[in-house]
N, C-alpha and C. Protein backbone atom coordinates (compact mmCIF):
# COMPACT_ATOMS: atom_id res chain seq x y z
N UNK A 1 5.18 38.25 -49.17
CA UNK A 1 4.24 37.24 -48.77
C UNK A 1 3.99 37.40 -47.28
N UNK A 2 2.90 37.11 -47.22
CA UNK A 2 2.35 37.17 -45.50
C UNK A 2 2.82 36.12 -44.36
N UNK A 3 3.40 36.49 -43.56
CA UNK A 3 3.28 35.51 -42.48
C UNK A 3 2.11 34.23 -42.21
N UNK A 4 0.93 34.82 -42.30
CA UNK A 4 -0.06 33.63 -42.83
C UNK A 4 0.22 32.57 -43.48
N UNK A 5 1.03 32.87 -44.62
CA UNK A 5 0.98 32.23 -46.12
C UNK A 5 2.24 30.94 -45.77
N UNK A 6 2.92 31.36 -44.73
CA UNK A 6 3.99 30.55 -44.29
C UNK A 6 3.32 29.84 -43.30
N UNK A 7 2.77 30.13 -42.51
CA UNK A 7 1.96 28.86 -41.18
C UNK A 7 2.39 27.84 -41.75
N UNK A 8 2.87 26.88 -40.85
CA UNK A 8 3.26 25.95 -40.84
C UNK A 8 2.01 24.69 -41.30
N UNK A 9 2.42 23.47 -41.99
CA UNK A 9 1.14 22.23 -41.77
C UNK A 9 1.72 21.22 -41.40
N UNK A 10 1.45 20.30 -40.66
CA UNK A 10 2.51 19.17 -39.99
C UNK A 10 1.59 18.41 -41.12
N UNK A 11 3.01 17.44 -41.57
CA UNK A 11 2.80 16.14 -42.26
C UNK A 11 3.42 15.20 -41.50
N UNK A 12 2.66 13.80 -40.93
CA UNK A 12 2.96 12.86 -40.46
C UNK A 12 3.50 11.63 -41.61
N UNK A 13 4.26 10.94 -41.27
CA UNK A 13 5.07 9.83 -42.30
C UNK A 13 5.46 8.75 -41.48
N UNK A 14 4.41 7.44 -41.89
CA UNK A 14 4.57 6.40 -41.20
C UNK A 14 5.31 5.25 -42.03
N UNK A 15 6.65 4.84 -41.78
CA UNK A 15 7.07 3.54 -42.80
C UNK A 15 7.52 2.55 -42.00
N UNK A 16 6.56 1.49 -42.55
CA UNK A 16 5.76 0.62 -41.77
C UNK A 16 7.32 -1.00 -42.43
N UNK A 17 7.96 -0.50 -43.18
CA UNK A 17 9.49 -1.75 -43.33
C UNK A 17 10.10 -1.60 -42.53
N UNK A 18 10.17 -3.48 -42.15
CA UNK A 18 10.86 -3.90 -41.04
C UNK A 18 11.85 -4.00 -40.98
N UNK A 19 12.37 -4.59 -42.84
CA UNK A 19 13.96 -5.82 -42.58
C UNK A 19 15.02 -4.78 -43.36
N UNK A 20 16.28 -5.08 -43.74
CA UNK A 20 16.94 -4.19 -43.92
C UNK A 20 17.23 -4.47 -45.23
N UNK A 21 17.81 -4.01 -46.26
CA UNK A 21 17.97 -2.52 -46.07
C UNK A 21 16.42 -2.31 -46.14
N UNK A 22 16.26 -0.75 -45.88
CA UNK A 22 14.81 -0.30 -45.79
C UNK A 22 14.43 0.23 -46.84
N UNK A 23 14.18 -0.07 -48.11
CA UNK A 23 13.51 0.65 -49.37
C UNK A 23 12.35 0.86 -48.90
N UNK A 24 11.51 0.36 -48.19
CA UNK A 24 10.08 0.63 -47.57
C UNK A 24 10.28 3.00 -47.11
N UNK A 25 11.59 3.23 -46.27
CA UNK A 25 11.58 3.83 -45.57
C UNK A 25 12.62 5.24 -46.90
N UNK A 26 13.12 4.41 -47.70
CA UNK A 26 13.41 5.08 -48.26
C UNK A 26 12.90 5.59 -49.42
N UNK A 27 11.57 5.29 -49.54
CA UNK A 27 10.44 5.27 -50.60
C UNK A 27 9.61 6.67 -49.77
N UNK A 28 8.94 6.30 -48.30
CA UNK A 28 8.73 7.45 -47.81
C UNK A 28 9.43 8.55 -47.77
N UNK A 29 10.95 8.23 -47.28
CA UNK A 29 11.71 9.93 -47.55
C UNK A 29 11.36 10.70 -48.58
N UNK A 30 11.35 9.70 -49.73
CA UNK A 30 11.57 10.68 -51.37
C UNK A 30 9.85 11.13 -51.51
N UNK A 31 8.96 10.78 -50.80
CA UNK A 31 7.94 10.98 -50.50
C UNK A 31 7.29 12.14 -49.94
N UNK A 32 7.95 12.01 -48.80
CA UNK A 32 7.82 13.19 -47.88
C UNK A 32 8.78 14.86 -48.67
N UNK A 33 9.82 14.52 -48.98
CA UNK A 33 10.49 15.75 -49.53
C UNK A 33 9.92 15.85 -50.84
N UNK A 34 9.02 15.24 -51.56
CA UNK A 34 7.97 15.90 -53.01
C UNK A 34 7.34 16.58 -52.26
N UNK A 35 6.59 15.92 -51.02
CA UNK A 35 5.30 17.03 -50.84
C UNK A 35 5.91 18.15 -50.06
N UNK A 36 7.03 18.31 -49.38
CA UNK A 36 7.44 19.66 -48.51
C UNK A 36 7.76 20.73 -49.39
N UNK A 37 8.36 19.61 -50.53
CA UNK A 37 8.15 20.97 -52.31
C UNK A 37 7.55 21.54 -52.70
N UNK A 38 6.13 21.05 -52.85
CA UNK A 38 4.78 20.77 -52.99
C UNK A 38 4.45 21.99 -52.19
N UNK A 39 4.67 21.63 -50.91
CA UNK A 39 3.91 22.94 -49.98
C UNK A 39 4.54 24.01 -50.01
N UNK A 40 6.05 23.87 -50.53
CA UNK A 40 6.53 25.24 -50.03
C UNK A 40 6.25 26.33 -51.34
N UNK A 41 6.05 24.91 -52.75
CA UNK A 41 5.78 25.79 -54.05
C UNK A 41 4.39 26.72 -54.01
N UNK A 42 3.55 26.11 -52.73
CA UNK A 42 2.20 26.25 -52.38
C UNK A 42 2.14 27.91 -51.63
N UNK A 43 3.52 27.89 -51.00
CA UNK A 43 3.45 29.36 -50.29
C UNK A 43 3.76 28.25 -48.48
N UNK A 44 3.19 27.20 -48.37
CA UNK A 44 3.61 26.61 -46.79
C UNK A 44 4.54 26.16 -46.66
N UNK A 45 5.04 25.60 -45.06
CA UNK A 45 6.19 24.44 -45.05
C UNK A 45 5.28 24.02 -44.21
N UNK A 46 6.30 22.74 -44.36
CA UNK A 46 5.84 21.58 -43.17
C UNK A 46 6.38 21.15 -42.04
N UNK A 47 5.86 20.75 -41.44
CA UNK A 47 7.01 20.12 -40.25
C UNK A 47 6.50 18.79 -40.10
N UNK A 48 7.84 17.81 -40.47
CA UNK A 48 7.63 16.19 -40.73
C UNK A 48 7.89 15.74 -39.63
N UNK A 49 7.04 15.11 -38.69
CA UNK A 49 6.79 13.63 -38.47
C UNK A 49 7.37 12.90 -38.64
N UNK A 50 8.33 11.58 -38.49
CA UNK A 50 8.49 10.43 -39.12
C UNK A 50 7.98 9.25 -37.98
N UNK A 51 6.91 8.33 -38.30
CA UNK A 51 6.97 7.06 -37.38
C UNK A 51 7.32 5.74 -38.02
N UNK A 52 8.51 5.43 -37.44
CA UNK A 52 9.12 3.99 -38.08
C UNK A 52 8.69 2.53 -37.16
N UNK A 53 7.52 2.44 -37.45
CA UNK A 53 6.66 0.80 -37.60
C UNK A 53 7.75 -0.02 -36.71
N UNK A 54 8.77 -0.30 -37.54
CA UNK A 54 9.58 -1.41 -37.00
C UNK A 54 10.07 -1.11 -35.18
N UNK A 55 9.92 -0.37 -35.33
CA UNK A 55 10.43 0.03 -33.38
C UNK A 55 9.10 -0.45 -32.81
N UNK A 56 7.88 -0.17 -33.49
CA UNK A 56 6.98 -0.64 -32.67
C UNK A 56 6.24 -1.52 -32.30
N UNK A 57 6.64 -2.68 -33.47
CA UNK A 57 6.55 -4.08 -33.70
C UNK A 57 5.88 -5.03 -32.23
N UNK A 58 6.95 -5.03 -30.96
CA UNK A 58 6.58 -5.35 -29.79
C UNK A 58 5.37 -4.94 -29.16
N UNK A 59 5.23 -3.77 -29.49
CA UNK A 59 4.17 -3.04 -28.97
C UNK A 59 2.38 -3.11 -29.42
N UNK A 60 2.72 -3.23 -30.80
CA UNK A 60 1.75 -3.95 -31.87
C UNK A 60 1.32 -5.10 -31.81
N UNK A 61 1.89 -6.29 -31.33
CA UNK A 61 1.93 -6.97 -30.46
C UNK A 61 1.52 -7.03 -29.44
N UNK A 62 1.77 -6.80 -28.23
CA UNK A 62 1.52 -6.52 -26.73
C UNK A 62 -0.75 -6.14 -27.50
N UNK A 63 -0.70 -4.84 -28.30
CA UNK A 63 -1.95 -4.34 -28.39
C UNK A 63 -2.81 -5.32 -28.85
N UNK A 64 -2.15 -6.59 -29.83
CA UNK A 64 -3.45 -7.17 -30.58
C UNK A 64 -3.61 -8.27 -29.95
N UNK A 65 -2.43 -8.82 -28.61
CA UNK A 65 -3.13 -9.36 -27.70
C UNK A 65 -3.77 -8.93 -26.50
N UNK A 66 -3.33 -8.06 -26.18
CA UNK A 66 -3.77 -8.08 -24.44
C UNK A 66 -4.87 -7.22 -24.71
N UNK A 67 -4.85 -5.72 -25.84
CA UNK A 67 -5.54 -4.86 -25.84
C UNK A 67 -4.91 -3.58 -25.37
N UNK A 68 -3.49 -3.78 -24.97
CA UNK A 68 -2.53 -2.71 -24.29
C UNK A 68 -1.98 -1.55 -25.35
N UNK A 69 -2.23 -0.26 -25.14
CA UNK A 69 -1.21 0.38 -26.09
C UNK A 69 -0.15 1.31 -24.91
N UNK A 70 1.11 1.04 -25.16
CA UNK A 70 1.93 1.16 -24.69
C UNK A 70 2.46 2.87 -24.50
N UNK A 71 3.34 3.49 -23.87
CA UNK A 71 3.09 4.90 -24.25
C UNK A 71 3.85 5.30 -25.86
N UNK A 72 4.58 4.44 -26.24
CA UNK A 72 5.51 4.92 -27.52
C UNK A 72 4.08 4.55 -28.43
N UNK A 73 3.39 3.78 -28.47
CA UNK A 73 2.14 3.78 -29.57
C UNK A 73 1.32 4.67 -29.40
N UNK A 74 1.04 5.00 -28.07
CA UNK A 74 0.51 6.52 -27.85
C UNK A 74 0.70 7.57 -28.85
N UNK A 75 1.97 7.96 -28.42
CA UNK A 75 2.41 8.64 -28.78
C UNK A 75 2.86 8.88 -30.47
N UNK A 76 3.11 7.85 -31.17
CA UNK A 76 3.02 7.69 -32.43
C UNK A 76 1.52 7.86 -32.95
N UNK A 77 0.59 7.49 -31.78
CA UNK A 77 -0.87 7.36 -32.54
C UNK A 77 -1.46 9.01 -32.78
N UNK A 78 -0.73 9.57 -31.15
CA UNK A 78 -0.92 11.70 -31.32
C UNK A 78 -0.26 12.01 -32.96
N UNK A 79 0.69 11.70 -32.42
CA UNK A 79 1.71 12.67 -33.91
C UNK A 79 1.15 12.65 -34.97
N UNK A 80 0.21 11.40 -35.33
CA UNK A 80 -0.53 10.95 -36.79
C UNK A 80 -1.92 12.21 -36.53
N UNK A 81 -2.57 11.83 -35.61
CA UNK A 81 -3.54 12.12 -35.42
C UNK A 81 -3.65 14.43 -35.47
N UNK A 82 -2.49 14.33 -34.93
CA UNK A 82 -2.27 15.60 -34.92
C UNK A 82 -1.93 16.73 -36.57
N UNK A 83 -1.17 15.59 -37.10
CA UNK A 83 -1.13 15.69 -38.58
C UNK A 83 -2.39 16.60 -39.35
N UNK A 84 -1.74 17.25 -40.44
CA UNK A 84 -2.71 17.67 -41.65
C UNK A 84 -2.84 17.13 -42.72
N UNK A 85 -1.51 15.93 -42.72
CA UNK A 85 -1.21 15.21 -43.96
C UNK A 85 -0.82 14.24 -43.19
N UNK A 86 -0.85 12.61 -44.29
CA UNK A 86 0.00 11.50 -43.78
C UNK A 86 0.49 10.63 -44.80
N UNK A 87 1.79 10.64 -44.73
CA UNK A 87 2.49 9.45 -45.91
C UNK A 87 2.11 8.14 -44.86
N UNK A 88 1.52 7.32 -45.81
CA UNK A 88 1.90 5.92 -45.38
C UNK A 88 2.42 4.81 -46.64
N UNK A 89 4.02 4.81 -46.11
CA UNK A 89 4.68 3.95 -46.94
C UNK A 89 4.58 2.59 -46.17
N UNK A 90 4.42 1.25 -47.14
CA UNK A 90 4.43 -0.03 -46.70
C UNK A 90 4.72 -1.15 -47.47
N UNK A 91 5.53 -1.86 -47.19
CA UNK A 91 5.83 -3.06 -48.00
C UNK A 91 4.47 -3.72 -48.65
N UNK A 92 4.50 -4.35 -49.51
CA UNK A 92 2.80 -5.11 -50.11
C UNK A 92 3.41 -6.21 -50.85
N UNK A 93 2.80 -7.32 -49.69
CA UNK A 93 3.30 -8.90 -50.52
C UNK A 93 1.83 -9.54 -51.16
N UNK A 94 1.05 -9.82 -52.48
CA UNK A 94 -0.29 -10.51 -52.26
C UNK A 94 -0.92 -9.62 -51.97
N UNK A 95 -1.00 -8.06 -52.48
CA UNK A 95 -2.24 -7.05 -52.89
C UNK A 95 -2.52 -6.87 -51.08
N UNK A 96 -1.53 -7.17 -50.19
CA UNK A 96 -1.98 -6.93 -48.72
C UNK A 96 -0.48 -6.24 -48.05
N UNK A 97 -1.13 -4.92 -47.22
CA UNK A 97 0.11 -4.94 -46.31
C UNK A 97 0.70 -5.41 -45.47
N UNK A 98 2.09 -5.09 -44.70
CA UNK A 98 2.82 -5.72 -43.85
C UNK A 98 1.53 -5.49 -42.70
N UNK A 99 1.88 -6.63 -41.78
CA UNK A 99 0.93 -7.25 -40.82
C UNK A 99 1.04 -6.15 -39.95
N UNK A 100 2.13 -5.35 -39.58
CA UNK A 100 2.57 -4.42 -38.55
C UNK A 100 1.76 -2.79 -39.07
N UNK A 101 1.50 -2.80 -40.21
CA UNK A 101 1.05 -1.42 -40.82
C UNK A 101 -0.42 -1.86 -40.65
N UNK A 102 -1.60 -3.23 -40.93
CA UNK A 102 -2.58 -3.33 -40.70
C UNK A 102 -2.72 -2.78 -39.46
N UNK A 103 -1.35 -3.82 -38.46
CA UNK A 103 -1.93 -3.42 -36.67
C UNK A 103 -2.01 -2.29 -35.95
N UNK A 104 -1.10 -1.43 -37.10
CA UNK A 104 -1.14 0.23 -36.73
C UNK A 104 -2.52 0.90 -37.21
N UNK A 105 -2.80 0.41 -38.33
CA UNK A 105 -4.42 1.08 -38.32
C UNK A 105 -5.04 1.08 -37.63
N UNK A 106 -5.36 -0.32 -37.18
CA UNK A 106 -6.36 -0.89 -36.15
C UNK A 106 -6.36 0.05 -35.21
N UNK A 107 -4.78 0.46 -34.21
CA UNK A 107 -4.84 1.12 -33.37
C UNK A 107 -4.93 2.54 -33.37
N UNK A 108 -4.71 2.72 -34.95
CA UNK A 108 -5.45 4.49 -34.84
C UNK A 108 -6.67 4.72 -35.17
N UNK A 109 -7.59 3.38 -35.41
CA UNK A 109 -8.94 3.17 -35.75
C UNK A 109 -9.41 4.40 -36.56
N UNK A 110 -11.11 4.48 -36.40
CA UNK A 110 -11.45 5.77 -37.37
C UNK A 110 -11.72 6.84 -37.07
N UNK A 111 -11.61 7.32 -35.46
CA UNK A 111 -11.41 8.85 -35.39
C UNK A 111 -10.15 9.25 -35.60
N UNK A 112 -9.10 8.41 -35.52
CA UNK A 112 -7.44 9.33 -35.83
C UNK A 112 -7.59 9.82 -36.86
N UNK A 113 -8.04 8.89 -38.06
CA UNK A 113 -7.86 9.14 -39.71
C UNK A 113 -9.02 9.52 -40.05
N UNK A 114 -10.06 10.00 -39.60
CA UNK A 114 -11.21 10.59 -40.35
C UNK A 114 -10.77 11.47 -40.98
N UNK A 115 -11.40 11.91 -41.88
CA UNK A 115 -11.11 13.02 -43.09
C UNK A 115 -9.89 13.28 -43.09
N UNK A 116 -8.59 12.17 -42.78
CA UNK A 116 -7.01 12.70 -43.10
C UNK A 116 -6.63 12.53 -44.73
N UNK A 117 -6.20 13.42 -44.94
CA UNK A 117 -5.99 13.36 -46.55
C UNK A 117 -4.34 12.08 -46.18
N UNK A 118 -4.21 11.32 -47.13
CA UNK A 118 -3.64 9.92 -47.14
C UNK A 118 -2.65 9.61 -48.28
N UNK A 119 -1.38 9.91 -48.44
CA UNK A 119 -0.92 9.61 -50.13
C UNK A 119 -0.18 8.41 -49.38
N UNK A 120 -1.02 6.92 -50.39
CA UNK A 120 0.00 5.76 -50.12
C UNK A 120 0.76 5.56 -51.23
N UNK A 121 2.37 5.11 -49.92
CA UNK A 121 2.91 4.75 -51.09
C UNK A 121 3.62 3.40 -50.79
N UNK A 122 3.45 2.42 -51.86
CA UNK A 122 3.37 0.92 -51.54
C UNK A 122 5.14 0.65 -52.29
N UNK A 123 5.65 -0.38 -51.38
CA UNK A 123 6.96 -0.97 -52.04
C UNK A 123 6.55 -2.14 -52.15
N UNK A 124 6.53 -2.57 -53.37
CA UNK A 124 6.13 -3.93 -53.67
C UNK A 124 7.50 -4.78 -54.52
N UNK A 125 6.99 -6.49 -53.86
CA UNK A 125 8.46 -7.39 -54.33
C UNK A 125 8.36 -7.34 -55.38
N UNK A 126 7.46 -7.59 -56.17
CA UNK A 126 7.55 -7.92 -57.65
C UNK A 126 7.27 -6.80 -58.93
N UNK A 127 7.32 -6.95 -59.84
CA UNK A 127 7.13 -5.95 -61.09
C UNK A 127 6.01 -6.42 -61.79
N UNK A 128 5.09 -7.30 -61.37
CA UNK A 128 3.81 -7.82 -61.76
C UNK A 128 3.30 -7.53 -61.09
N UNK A 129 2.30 -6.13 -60.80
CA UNK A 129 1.60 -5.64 -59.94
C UNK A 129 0.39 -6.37 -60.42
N UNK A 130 -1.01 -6.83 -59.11
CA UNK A 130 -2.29 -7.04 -59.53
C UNK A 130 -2.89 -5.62 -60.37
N UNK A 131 -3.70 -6.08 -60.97
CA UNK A 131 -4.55 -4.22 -61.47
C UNK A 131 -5.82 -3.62 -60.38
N UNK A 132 -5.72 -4.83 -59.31
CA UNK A 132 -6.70 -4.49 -58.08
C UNK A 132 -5.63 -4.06 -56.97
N UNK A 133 -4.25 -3.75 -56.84
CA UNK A 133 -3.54 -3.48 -55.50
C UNK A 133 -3.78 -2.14 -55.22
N UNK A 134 -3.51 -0.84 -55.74
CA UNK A 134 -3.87 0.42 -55.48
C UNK A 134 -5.71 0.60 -55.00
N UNK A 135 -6.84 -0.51 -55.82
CA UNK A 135 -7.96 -0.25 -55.14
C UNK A 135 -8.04 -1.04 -53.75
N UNK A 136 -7.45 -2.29 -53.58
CA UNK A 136 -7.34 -2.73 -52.52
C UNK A 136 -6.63 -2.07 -51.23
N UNK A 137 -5.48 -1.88 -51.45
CA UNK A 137 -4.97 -0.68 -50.38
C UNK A 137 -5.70 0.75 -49.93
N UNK A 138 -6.27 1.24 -51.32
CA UNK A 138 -7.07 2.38 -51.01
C UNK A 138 -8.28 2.20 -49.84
N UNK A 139 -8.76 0.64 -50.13
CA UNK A 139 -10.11 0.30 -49.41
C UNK A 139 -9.39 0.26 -48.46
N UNK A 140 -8.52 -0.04 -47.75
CA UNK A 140 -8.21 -0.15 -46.06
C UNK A 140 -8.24 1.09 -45.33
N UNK A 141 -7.54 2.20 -46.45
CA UNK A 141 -7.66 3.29 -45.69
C UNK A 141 -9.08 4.05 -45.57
N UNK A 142 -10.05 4.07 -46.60
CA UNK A 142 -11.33 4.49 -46.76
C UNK A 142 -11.95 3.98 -45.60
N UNK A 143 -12.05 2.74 -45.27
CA UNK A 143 -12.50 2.05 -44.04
C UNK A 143 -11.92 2.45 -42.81
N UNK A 144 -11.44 3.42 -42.47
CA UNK A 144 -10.63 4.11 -41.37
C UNK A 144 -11.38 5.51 -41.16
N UNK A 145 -11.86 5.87 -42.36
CA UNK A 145 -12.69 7.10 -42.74
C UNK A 145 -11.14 7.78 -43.29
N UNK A 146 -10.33 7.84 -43.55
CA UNK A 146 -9.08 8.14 -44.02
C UNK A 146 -9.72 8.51 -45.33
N UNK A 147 -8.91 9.70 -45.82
CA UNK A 147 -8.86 10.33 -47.66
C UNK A 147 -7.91 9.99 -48.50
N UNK A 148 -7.59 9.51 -49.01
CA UNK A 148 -5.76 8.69 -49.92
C UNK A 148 -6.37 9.73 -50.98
N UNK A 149 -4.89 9.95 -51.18
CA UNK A 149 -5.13 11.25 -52.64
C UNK A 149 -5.16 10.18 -54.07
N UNK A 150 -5.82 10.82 -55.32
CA UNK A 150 -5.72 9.75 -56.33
C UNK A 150 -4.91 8.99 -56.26
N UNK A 151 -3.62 9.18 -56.70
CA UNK A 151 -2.23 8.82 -57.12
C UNK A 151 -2.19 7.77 -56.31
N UNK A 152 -1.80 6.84 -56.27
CA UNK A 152 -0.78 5.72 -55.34
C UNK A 152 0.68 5.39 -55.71
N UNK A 153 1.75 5.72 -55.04
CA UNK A 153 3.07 5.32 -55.59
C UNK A 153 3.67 4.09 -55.56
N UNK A 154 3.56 3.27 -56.38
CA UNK A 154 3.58 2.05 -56.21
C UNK A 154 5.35 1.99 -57.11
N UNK A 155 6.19 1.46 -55.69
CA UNK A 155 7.33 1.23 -56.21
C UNK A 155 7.81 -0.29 -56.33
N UNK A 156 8.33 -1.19 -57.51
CA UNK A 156 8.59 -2.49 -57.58
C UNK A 156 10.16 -2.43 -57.73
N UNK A 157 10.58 -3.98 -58.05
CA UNK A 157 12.18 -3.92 -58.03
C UNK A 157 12.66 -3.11 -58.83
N UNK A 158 11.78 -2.98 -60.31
CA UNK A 158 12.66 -2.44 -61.57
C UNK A 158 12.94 -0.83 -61.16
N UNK A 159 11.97 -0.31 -60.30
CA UNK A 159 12.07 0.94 -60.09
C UNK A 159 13.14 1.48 -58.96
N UNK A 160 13.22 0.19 -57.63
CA UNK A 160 14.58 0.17 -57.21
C UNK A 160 15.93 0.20 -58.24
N UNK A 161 15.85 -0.69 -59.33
CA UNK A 161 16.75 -0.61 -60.04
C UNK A 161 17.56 0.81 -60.71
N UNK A 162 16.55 1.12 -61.64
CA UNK A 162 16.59 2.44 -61.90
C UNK A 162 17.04 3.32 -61.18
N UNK A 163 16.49 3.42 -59.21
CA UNK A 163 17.14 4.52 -58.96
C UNK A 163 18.17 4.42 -58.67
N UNK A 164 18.65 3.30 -58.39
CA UNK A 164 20.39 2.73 -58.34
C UNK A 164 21.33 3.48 -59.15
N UNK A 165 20.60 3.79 -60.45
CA UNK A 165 21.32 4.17 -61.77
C UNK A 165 20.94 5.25 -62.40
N UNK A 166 20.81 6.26 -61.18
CA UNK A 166 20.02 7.44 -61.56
C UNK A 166 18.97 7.93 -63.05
N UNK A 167 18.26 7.01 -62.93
CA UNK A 167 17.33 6.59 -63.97
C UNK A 167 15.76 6.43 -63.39
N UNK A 168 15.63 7.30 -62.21
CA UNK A 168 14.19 6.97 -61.65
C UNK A 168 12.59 7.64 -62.41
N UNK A 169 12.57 8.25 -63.70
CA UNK A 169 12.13 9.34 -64.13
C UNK A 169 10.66 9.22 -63.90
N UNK A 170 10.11 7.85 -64.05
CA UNK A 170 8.76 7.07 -63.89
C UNK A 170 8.35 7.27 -62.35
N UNK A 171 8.88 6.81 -61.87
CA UNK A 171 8.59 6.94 -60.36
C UNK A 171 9.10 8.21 -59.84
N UNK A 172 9.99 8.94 -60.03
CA UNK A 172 10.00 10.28 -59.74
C UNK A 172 8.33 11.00 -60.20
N UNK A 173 8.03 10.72 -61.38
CA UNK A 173 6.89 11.25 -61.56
C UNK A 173 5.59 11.10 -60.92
N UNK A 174 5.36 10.09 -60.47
CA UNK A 174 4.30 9.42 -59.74
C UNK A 174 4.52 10.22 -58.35
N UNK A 175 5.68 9.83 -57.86
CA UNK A 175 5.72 10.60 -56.62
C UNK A 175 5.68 11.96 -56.39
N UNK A 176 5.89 13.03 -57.28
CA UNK A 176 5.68 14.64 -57.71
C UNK A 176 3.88 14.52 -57.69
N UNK A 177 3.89 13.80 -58.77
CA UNK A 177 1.78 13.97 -59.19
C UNK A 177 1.54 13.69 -57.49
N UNK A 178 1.71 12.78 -57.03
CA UNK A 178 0.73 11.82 -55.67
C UNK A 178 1.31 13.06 -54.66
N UNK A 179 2.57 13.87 -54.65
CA UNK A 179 2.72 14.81 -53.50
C UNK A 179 2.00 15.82 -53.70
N UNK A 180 2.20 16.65 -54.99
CA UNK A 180 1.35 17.77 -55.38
C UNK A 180 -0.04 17.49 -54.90
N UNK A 181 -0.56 16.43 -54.74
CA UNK A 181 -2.31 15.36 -54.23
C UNK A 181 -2.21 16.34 -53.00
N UNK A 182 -1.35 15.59 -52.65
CA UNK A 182 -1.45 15.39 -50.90
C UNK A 182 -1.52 16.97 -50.03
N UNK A 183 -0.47 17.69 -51.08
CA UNK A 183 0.29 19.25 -50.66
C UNK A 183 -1.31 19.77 -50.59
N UNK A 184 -1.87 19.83 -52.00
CA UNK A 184 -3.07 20.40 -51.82
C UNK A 184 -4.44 20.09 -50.79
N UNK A 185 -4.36 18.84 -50.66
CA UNK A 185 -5.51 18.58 -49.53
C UNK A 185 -4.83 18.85 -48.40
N UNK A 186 -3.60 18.88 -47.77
CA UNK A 186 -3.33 19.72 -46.91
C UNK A 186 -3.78 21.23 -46.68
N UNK A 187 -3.49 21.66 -47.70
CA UNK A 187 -3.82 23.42 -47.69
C UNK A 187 -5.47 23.02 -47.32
N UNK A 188 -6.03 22.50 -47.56
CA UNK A 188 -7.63 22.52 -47.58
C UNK A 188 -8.25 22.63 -46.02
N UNK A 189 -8.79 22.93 -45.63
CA UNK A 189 -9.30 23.04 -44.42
C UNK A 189 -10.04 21.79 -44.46
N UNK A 190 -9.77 20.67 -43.04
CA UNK A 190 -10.06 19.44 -43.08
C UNK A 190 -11.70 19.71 -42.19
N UNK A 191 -12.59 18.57 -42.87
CA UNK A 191 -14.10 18.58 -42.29
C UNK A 191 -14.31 18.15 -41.38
């Protein structure tokens, strides 16, 4: 295989859970290592990114009042922006995300995420998902000019449960389909 065929693609991974423990953050890990599978089954690797929301909370803050972005939001806002890919994992209470993952959009507005290919993946409290939460989440990122790959990984308690008890096979699957998404619009040359 060619040296080419290995070039690297940076995937950025933003998990936007605050409180502890972090299933929000541990939903992105298992996230991020489908699609580095994904790419490497592809012939690429990646080099991951991780931005963890909760450090930047203050700062998110400070921005949606004063208008200030601080240099650590800066700098979280490059790493995304620099990206070929982006996990965004986020808690979802009421078909809406955590307040701190909206305020991070805001501040990467719609040239960061134009044409970024996007696999969300949502941790949600309950096991009664709406049948509008995956189109609702999708619309936030579309409105960014952002690309979300079909798939959405939508993880609830029962599926925490399961992986407790090495029994994740449902959501293992979702997250393989939604990385394989993502792996490939990476390889794609972005418009």
């Amino acid at each position: 295989m060619s040296a080419a065929a290995w070039a690297p693609v940076s995937l950025a991974v933003v998990s936007a859970g605050v409180g502890h423990p972090r299933p929000t953050r541990r939903l992105a890990d298992w996230v991020a290592e489908a699609v580095c599978r994904s790419l490497v089954a592809g012939g690429a690797r990646a080099e991951v990114e991780v931005v963890e929301l909760h450090r930047l909370v203050a700062d998110l803050a400070q921005h949606s009042s004063q208008g200030r972005v601080s240099l650590d939001l800066r700098e979280a806002s490059a790493a995304v922006g620099a990206a070929d890919g982006l996990v965004a994992a986020t808690p979802v209470v009421a078909a809406s995300p955590s307040e701190v993952f909206d305020s991070f959009l805001t501040v990467l507005g719609h040239k960061v995420l134009s044409c970024m290919p996007v696999l969300l993946a949502l941790d949600s409290g309950s096991d009664r998902q709406s049948p509008d939460l995956a189109r609702v989440m999708r619309g936030r990122l579309t409105d960014v000019h952002a690309e979300p790959v079909p798939t959405v990984v939508i993880a609830g308690p029962a599926d925490w449960r399961a992986a407790t008890h090495s029994d994740a096979a449902r959501l293992r699957a979702r997250i393989d389909q939604a990385a394989a998404e993502l792996a490939a619009s990476m390889r794609a040359p972005r418009q």
